[in-house]
C-alpha atoms as a PDB file:
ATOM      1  CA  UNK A   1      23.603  21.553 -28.691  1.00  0.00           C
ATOM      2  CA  UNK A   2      22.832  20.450 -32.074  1.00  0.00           C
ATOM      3  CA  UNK A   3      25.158  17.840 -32.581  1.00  0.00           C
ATOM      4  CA  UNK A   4      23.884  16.358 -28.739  1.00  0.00           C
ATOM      5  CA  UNK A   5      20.235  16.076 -30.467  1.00  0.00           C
ATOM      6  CA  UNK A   6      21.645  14.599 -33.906  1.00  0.00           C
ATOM      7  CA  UNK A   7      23.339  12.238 -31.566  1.00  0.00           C
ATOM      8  CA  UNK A   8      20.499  11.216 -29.631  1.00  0.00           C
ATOM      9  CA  UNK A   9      18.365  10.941 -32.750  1.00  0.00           C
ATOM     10  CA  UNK A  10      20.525   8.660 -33.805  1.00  0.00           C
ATOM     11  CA  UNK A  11      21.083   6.586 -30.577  1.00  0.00           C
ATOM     12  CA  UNK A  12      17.398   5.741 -30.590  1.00  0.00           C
ATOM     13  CA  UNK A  13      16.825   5.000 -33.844  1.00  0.00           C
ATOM     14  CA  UNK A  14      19.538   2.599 -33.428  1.00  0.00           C
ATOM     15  CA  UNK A  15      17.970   1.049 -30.182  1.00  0.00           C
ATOM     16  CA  UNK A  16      14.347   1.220 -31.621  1.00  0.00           C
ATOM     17  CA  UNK A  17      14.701   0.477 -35.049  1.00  0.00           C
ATOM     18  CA  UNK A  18      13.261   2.853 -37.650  1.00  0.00           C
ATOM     19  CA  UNK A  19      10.790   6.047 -37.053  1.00  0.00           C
ATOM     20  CA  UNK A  20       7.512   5.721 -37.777  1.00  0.00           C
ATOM     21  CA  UNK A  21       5.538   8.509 -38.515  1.00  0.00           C
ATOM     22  CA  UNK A  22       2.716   8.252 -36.564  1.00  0.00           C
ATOM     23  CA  UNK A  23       0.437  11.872 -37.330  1.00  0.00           C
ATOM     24  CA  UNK A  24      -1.935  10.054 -40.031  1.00  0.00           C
ATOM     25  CA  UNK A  25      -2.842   6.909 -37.834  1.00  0.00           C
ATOM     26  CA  UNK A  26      -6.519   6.659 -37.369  1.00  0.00           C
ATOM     27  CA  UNK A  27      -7.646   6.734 -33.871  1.00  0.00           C
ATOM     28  CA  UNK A  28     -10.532   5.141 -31.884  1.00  0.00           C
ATOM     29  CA  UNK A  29     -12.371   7.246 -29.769  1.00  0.00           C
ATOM     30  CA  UNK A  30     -15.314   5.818 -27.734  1.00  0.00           C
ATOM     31  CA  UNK A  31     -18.989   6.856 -28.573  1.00  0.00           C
ATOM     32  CA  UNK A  32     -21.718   4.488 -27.156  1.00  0.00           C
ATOM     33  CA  UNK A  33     -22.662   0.989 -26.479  1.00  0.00           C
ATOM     34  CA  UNK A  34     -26.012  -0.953 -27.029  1.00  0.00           C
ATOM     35  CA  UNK A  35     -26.657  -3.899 -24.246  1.00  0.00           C
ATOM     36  CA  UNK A  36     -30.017  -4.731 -25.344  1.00  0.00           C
ATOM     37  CA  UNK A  37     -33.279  -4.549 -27.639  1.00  0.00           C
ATOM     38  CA  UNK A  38     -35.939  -2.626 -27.880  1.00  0.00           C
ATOM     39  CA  UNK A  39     -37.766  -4.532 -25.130  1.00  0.00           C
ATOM     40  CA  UNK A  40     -34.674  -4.557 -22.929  1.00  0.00           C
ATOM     41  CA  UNK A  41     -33.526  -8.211 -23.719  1.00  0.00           C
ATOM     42  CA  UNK A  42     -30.227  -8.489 -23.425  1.00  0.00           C
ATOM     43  CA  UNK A  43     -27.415  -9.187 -26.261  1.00  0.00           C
ATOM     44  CA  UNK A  44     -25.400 -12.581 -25.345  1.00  0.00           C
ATOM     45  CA  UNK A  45     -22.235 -13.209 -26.869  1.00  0.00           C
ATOM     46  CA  UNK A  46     -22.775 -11.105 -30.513  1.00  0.00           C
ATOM     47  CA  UNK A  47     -20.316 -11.551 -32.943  1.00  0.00           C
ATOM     48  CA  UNK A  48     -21.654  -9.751 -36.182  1.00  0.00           C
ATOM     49  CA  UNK A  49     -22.475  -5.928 -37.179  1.00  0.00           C
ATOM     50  CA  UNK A  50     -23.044  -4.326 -40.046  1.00  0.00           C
ATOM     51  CA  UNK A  51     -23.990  -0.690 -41.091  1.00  0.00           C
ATOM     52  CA  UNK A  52     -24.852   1.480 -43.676  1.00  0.00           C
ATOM     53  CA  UNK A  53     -24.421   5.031 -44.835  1.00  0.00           C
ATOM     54  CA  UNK A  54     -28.552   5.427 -43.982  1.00  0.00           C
ATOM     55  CA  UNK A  55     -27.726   5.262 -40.331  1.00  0.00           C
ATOM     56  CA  UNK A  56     -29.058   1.473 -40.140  1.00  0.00           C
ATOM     57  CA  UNK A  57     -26.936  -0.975 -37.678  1.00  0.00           C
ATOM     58  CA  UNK A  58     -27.526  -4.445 -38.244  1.00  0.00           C
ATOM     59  CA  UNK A  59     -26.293  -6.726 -35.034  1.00  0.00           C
ATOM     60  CA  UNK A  60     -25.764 -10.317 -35.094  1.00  0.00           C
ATOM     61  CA  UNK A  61     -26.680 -11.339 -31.416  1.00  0.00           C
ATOM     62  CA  UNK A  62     -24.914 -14.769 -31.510  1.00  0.00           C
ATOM     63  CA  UNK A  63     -25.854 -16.180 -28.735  1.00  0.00           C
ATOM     64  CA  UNK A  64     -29.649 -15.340 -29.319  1.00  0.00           C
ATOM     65  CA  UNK A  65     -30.186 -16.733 -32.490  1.00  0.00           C
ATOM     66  CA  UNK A  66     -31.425 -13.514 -33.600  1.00  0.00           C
ATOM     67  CA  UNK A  67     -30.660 -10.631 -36.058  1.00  0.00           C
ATOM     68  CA  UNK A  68     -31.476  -6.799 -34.180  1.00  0.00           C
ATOM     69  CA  UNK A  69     -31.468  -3.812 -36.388  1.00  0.00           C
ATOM     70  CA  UNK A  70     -30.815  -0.017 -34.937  1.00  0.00           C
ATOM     71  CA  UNK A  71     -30.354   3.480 -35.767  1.00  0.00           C
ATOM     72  CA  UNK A  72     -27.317   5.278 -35.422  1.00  0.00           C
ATOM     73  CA  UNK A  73     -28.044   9.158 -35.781  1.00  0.00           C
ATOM     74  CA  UNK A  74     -25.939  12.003 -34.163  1.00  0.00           C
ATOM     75  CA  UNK A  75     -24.097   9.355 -32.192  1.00  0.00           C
ATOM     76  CA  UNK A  76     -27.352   7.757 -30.539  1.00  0.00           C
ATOM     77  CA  UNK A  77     -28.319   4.699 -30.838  1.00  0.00           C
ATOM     78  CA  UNK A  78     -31.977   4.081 -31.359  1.00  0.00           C
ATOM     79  CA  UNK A  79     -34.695   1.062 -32.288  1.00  0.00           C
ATOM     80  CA  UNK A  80     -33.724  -2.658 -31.728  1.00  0.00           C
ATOM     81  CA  UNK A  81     -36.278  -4.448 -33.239  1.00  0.00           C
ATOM     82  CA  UNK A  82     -35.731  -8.328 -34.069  1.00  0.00           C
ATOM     83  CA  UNK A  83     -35.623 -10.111 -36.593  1.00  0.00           C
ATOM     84  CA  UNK A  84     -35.397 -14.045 -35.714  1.00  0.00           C
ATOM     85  CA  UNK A  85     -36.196 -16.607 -38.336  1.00  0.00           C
ATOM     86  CA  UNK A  86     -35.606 -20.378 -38.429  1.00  0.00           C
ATOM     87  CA  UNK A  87     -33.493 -20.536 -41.018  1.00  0.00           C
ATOM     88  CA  UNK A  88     -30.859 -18.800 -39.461  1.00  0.00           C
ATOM     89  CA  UNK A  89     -29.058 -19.517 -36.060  1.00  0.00           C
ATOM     90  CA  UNK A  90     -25.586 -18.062 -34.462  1.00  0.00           C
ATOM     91  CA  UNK A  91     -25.434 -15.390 -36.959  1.00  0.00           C
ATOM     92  CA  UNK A  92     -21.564 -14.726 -36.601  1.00  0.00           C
ATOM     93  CA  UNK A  93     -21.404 -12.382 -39.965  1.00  0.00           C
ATOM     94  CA  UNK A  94     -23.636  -9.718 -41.390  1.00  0.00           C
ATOM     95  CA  UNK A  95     -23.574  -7.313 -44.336  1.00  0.00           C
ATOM     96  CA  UNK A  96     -25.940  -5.240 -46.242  1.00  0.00           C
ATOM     97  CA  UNK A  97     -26.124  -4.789 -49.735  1.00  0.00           C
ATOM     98  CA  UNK A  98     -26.739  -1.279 -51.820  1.00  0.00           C
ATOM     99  CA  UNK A  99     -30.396  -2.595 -51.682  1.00  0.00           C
ATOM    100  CA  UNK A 100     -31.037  -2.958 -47.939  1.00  0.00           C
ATOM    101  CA  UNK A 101     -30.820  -6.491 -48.424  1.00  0.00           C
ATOM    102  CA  UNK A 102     -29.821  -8.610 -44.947  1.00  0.00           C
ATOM    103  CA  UNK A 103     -26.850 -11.305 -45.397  1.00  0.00           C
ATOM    104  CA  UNK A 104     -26.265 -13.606 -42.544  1.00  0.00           C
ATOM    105  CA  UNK A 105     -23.892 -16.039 -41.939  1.00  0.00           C
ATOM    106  CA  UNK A 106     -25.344 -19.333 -40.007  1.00  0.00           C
ATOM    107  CA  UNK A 107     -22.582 -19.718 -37.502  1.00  0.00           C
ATOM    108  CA  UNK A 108     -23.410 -23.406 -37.109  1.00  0.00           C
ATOM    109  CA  UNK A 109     -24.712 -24.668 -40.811  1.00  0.00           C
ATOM    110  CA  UNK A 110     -21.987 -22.422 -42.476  1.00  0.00           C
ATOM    111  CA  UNK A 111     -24.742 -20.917 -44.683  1.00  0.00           C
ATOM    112  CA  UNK A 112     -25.040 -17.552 -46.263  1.00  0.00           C
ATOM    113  CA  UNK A 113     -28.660 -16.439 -45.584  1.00  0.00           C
ATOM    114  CA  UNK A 114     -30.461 -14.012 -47.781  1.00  0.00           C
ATOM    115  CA  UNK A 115     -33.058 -11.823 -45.859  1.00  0.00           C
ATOM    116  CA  UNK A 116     -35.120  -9.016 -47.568  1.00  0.00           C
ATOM    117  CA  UNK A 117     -34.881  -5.164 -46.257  1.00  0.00           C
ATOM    118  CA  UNK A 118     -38.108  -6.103 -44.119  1.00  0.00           C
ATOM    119  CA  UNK A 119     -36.170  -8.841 -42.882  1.00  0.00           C
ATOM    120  CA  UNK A 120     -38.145 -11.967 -44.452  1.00  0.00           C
ATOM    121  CA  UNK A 121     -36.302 -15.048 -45.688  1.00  0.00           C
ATOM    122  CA  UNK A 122     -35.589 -15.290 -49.403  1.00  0.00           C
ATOM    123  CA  UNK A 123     -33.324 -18.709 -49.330  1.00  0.00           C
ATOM    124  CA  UNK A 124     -29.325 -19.133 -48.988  1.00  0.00           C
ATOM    125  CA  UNK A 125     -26.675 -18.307 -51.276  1.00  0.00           C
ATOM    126  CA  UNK A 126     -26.939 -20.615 -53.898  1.00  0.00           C
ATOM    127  CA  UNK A 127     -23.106 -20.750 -55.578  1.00  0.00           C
ATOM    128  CA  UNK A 128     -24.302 -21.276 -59.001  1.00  0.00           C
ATOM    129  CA  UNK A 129     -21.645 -22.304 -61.350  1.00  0.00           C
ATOM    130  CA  UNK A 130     -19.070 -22.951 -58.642  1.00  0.00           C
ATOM    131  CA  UNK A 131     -16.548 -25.781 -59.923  1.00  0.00           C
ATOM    132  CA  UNK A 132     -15.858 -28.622 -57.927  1.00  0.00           C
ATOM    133  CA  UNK A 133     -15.941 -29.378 -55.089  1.00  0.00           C
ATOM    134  CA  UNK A 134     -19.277 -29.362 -54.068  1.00  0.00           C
ATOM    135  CA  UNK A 135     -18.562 -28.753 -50.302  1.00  0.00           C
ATOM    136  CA  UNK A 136     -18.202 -25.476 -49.476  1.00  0.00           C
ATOM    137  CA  UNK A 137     -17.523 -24.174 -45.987  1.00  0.00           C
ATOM    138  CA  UNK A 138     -17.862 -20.533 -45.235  1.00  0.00           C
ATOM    139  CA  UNK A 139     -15.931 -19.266 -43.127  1.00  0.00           C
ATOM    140  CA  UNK A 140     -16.298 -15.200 -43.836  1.00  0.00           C
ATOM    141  CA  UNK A 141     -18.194 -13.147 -46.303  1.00  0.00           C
ATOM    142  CA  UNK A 142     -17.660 -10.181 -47.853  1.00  0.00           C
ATOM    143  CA  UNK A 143     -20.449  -7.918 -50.173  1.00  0.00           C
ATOM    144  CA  UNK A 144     -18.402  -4.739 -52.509  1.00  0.00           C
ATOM    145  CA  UNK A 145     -19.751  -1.543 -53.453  1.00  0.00           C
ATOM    146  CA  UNK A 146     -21.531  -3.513 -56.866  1.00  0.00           C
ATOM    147  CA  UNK A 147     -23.283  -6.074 -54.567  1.00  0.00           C
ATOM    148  CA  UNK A 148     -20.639  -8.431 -55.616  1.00  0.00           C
ATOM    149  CA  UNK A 149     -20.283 -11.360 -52.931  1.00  0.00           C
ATOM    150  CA  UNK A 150     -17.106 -12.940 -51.552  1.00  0.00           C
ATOM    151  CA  UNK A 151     -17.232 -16.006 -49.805  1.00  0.00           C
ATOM    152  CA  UNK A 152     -13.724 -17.239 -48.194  1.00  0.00           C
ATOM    153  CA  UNK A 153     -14.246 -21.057 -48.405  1.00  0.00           C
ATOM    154  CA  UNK A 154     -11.980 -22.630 -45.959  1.00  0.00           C
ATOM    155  CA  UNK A 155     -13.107 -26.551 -46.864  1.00  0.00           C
ATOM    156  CA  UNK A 156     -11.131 -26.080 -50.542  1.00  0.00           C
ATOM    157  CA  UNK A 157      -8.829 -23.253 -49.051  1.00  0.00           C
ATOM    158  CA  UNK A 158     -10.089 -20.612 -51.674  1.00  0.00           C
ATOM    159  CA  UNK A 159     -12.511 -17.041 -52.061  1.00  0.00           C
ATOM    160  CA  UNK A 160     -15.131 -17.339 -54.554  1.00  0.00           C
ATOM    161  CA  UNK A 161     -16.564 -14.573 -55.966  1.00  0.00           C
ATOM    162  CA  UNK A 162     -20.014 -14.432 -56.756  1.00  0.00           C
ATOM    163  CA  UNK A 163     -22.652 -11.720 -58.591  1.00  0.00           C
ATOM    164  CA  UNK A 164     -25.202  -9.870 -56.626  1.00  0.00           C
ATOM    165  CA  UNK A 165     -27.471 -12.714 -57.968  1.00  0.00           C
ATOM    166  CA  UNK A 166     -25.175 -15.507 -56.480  1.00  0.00           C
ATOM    167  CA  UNK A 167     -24.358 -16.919 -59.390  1.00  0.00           C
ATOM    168  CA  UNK A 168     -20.183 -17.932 -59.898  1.00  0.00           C
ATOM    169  CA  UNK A 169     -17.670 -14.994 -61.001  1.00  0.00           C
ATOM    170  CA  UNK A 170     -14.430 -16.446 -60.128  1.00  0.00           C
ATOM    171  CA  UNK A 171     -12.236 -18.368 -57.823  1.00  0.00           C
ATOM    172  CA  UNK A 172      -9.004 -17.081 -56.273  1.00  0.00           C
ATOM    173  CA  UNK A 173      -6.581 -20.025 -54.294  1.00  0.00           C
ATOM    174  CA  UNK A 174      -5.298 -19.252 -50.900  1.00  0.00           C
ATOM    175  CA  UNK A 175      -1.806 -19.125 -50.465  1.00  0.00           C
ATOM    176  CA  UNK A 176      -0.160 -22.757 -50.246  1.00  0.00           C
ATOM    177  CA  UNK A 177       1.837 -21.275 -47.502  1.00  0.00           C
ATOM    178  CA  UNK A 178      -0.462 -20.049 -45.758  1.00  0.00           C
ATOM    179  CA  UNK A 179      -1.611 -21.480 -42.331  1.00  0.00           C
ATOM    180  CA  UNK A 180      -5.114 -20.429 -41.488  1.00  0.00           C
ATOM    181  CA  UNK A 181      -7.155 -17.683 -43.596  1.00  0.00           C
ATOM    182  CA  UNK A 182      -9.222 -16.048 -40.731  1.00  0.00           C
ATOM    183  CA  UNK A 183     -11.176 -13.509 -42.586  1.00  0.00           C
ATOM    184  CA  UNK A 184     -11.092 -11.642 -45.991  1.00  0.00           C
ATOM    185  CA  UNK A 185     -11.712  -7.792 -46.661  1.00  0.00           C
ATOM    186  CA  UNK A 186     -12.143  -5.764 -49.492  1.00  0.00           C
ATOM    187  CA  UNK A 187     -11.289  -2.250 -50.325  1.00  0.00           C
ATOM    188  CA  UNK A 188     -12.864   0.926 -52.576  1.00  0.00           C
ATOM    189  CA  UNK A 189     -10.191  -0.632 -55.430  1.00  0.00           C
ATOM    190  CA  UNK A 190     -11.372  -4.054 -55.699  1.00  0.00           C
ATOM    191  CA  UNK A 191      -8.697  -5.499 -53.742  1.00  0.00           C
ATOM    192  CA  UNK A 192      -9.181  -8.556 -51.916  1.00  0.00           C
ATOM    193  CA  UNK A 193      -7.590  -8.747 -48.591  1.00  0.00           C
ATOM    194  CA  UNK A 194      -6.894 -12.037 -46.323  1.00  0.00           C
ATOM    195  CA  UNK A 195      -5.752 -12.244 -42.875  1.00  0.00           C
ATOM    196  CA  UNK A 196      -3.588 -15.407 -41.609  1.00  0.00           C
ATOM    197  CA  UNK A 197      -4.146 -16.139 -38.120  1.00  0.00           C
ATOM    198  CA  UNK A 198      -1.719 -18.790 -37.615  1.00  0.00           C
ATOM    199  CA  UNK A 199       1.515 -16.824 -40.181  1.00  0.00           C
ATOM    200  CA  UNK A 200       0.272 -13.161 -38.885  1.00  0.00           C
ATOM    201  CA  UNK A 201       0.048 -12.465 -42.295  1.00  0.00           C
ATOM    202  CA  UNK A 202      -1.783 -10.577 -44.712  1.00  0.00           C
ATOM    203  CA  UNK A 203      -2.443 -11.243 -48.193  1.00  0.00           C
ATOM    204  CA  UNK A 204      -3.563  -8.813 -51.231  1.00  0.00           C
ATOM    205  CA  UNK A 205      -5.006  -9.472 -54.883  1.00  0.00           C
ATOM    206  CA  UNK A 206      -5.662  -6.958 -56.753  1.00  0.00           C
ATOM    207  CA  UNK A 207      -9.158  -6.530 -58.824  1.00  0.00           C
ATOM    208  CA  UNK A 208      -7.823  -8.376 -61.479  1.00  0.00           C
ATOM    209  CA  UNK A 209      -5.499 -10.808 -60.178  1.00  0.00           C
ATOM    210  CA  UNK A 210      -5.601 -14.246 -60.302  1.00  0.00           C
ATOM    211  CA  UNK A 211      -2.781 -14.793 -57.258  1.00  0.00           C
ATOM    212  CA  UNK A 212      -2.434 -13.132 -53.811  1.00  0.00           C
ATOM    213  CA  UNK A 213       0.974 -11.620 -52.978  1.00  0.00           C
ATOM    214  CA  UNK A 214       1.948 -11.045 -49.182  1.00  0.00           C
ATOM    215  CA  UNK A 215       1.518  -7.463 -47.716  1.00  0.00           C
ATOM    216  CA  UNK A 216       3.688  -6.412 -45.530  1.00  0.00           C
ATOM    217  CA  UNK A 217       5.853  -9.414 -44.855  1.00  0.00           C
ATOM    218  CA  UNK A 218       6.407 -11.436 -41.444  1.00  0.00           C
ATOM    219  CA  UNK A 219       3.410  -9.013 -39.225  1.00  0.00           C
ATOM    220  CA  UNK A 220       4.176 -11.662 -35.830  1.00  0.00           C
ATOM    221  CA  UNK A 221       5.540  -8.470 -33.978  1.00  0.00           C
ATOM    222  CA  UNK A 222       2.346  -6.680 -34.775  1.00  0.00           C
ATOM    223  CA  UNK A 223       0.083  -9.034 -34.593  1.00  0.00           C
ATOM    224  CA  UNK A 224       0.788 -10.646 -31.188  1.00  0.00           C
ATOM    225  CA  UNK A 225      -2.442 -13.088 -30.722  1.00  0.00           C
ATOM    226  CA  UNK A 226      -4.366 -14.734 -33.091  1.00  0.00           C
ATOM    227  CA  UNK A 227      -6.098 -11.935 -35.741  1.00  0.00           C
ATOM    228  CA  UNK A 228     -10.021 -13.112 -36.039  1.00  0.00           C
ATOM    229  CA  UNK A 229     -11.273 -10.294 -38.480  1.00  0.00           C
ATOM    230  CA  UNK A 230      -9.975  -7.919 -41.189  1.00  0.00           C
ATOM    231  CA  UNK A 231     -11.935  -4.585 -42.082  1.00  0.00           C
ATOM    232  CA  UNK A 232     -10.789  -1.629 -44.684  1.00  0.00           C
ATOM    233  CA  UNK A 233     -11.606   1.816 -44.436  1.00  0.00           C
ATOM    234  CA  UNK A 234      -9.655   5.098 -46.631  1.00  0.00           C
ATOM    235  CA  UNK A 235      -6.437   3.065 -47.559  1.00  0.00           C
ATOM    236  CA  UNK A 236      -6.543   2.161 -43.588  1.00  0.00           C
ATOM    237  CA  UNK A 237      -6.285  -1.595 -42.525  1.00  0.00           C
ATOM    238  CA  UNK A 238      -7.517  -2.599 -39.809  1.00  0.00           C
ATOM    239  CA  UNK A 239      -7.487  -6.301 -37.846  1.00  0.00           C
ATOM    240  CA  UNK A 240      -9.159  -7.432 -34.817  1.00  0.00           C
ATOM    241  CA  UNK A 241      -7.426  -9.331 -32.429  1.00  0.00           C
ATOM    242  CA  UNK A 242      -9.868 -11.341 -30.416  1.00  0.00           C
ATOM    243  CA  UNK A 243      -7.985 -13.542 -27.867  1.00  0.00           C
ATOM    244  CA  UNK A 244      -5.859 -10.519 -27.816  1.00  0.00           C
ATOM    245  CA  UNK A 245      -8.971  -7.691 -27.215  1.00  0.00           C
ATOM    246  CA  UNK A 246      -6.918  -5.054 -29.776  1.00  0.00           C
ATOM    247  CA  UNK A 247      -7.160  -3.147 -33.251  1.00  0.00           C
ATOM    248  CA  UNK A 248      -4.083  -3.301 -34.733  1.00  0.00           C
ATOM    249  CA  UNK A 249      -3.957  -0.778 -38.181  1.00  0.00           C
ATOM    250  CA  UNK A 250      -1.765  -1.246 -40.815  1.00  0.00           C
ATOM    251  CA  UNK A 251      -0.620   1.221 -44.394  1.00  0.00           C
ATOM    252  CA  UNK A 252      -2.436   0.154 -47.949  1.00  0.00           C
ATOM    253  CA  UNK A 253       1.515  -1.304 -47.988  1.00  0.00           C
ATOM    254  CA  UNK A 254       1.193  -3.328 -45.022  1.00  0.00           C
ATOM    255  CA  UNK A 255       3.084  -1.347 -42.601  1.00  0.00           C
ATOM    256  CA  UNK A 256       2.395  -1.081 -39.065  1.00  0.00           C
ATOM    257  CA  UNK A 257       0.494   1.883 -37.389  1.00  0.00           C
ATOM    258  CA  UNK A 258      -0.979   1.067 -34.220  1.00  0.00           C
ATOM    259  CA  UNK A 259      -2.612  -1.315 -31.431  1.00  0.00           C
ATOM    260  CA  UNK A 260      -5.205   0.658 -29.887  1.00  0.00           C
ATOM    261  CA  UNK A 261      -7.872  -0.028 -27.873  1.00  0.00           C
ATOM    262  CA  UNK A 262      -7.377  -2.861 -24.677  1.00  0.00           C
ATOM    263  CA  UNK A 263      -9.007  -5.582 -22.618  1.00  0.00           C
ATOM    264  CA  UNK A 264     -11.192  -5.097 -19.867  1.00  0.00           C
ATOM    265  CA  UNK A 265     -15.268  -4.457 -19.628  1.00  0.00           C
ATOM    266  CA  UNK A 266     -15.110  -0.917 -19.051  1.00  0.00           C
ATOM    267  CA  UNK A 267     -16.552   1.648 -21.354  1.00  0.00           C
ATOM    268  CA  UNK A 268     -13.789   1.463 -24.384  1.00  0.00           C
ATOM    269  CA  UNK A 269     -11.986  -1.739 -23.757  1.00  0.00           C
ATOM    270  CA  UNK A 270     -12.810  -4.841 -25.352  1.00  0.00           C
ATOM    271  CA  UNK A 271     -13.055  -8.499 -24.357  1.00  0.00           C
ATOM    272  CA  UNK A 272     -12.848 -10.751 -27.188  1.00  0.00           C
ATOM    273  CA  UNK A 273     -14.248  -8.502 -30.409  1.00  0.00           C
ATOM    274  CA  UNK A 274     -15.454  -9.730 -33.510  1.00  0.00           C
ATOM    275  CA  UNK A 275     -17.090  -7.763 -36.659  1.00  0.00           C
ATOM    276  CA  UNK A 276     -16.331  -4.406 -37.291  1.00  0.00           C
ATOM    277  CA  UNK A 277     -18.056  -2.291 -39.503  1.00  0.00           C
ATOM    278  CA  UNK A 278     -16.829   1.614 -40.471  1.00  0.00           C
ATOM    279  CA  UNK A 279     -19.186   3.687 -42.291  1.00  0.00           C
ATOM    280  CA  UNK A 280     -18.950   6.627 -44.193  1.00  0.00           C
ATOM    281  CA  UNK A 281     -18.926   9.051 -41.496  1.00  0.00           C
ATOM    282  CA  UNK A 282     -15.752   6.871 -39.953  1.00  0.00           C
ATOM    283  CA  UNK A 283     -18.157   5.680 -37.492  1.00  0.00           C
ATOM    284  CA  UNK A 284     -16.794   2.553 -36.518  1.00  0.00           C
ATOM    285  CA  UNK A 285     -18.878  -0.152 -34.525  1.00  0.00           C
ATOM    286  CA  UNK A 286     -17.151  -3.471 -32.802  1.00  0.00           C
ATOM    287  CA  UNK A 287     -19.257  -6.768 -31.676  1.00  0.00           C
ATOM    288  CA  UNK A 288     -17.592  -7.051 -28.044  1.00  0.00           C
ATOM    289  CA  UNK A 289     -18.370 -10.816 -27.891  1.00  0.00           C
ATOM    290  CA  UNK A 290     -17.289 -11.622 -24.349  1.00  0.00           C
ATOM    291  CA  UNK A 291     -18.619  -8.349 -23.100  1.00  0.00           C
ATOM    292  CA  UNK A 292     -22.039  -9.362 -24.345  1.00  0.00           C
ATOM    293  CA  UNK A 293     -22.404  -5.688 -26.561  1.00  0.00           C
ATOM    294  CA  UNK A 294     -21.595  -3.837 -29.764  1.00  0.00           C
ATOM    295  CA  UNK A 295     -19.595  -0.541 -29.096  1.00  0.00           C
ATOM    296  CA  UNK A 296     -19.549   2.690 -30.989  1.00  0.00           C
ATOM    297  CA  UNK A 297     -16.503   4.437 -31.596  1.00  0.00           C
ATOM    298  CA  UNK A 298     -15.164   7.391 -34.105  1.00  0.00           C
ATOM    299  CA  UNK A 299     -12.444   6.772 -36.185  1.00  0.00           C
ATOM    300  CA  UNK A 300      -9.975  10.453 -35.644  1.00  0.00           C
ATOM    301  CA  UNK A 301      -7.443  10.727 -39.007  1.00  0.00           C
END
């Protein structure tokens, strides 16, 4: 009997390629929604969120023109109170710093906008001391533990990194080989991250680097539609598929975990996501862009 189990064992292995071990991969379990405001007005098309270990949840309703900020306690949502300014429209990214302070990304200027904790404007990111060139196109933005900023620049194909303050830290250059950087991450070791939408690749630098080095290798059987955004959580990586409506994880070393999650507009599926945000309580909430909502779910290790 033993040698007819070694023997299957073997069979499949053969047919399916290696074993994974599979007991550590973090799992999505669904939690809540949030459709609308405070008032009832609905969310249309919202493609940022951000959170905080305070409880706060910071939406970017797209489609609204309009930043909405929540409460997430003992898995309720509560609040949704606006905050809508003219200096910022299509907010497509959001992050908070250590201070409460509200960063935006103008989804049609390619701005970074700098709100206070009360929500009142207090300018744009100013990339002081950034060498040439000039133009700079934001395409994603990052803020670390120290407040430090990183802004992927797709016009010179590069991630600046900036002080709390704004002012210019250092510049690291995409991969030449690269075909489209989609979205940058970084994790609790300084790491910067980058996601290739076009190679299915992703990239790592560590704190100190000045190069990236792939991670992981050729991901195109993982990563089966174009990844859109990259998020880190406890060694975890995680990428958001948005034509494809999936989180796909992946090992500190790149390797494969899971696809979870599907598309549809019930409860739990997703239909083109954006942002994700995981705080420290591995509560993990997902702008469900075509499905006009952001969704709560809890991470299970």
């Amino acid at each position: 009997m033993k040698t007819v189990m070694v023997a299957a064992l073997v069979a499949a292995a053969i047919l399916l390629g290696p074993l994974r071990l599979t007991a550590q991969t973090a799992k999505l379990r669904y939690l809540a929604s949030v459709y609308a405001d405070e008032k009832g007005a609905g969310l249309k098309l919202p493609e940022g969120v951000a959170c905080d270990a305070k409880g706060q949840l910071l939406i970017g309703d797209t489609g609204n023109d309009r930043l909405l900020r929540f409460t997430y306690q003992d898995k309720a949502v509560s609040g949704g109170s606006e905050i809508k300014i003219p200096e910022l429209a299509a907010p497509s990214r959001v992050q908070l710093n250590s201070k409460g302070e509200i960063f935006a990304l103008d989804g049609k200027l390619r701005r970074v906008v700098r709100l206070g904790p009360d929500g009142t404007f207090k300018g744009t990111l100013s990339f002081d001391g950034v060498p040439p060139p000039d133009t700079i196109v934001a395409k994603s933005f990052k803020i670390d533990g120290a407040d430090n900023i990183y802004v992927l620049d797709v016009f010179s194909g590069r991630v600046l990194v900036l002080n709390a303050e704004g002012r210019f830290q250092k510049a690291l250059t995409v991969p030449g080989d690269a075909g489209f950087i989609a979205d940058l991450a970084i994790d609790f070791a300084g790491n910067v991250l980058l996601v290739d939408s076009v190679r299915r690749r992703i990239y790592s630098a560590a704190k100190d680097a000045t190069a990236f080095a792939s991670l992981g290798g050729d991901l195109r059987e993982a990563l089966v539609t174009l990844p859109t955004y990259l998020a880190v959580s406890k060694g975890t990586i995680f990428v958001t598929e948005g034509s494809g409506s999936s989180i796909v994880t992946f090992g500190r070393d790149g390797s494969f975990l899971a696809r979870q999650l599907t598309e549809g507009w019930k409860e739990g599926a997703l239909n083109h996501p954006g942002q994700m945000c995981i705080n420290d309580k591995d509560e993990v909430f997902i702008a469900d862009r075509d499905n006009s909502r952001i969704q709560v779910f809890g991470l299970i290790r």
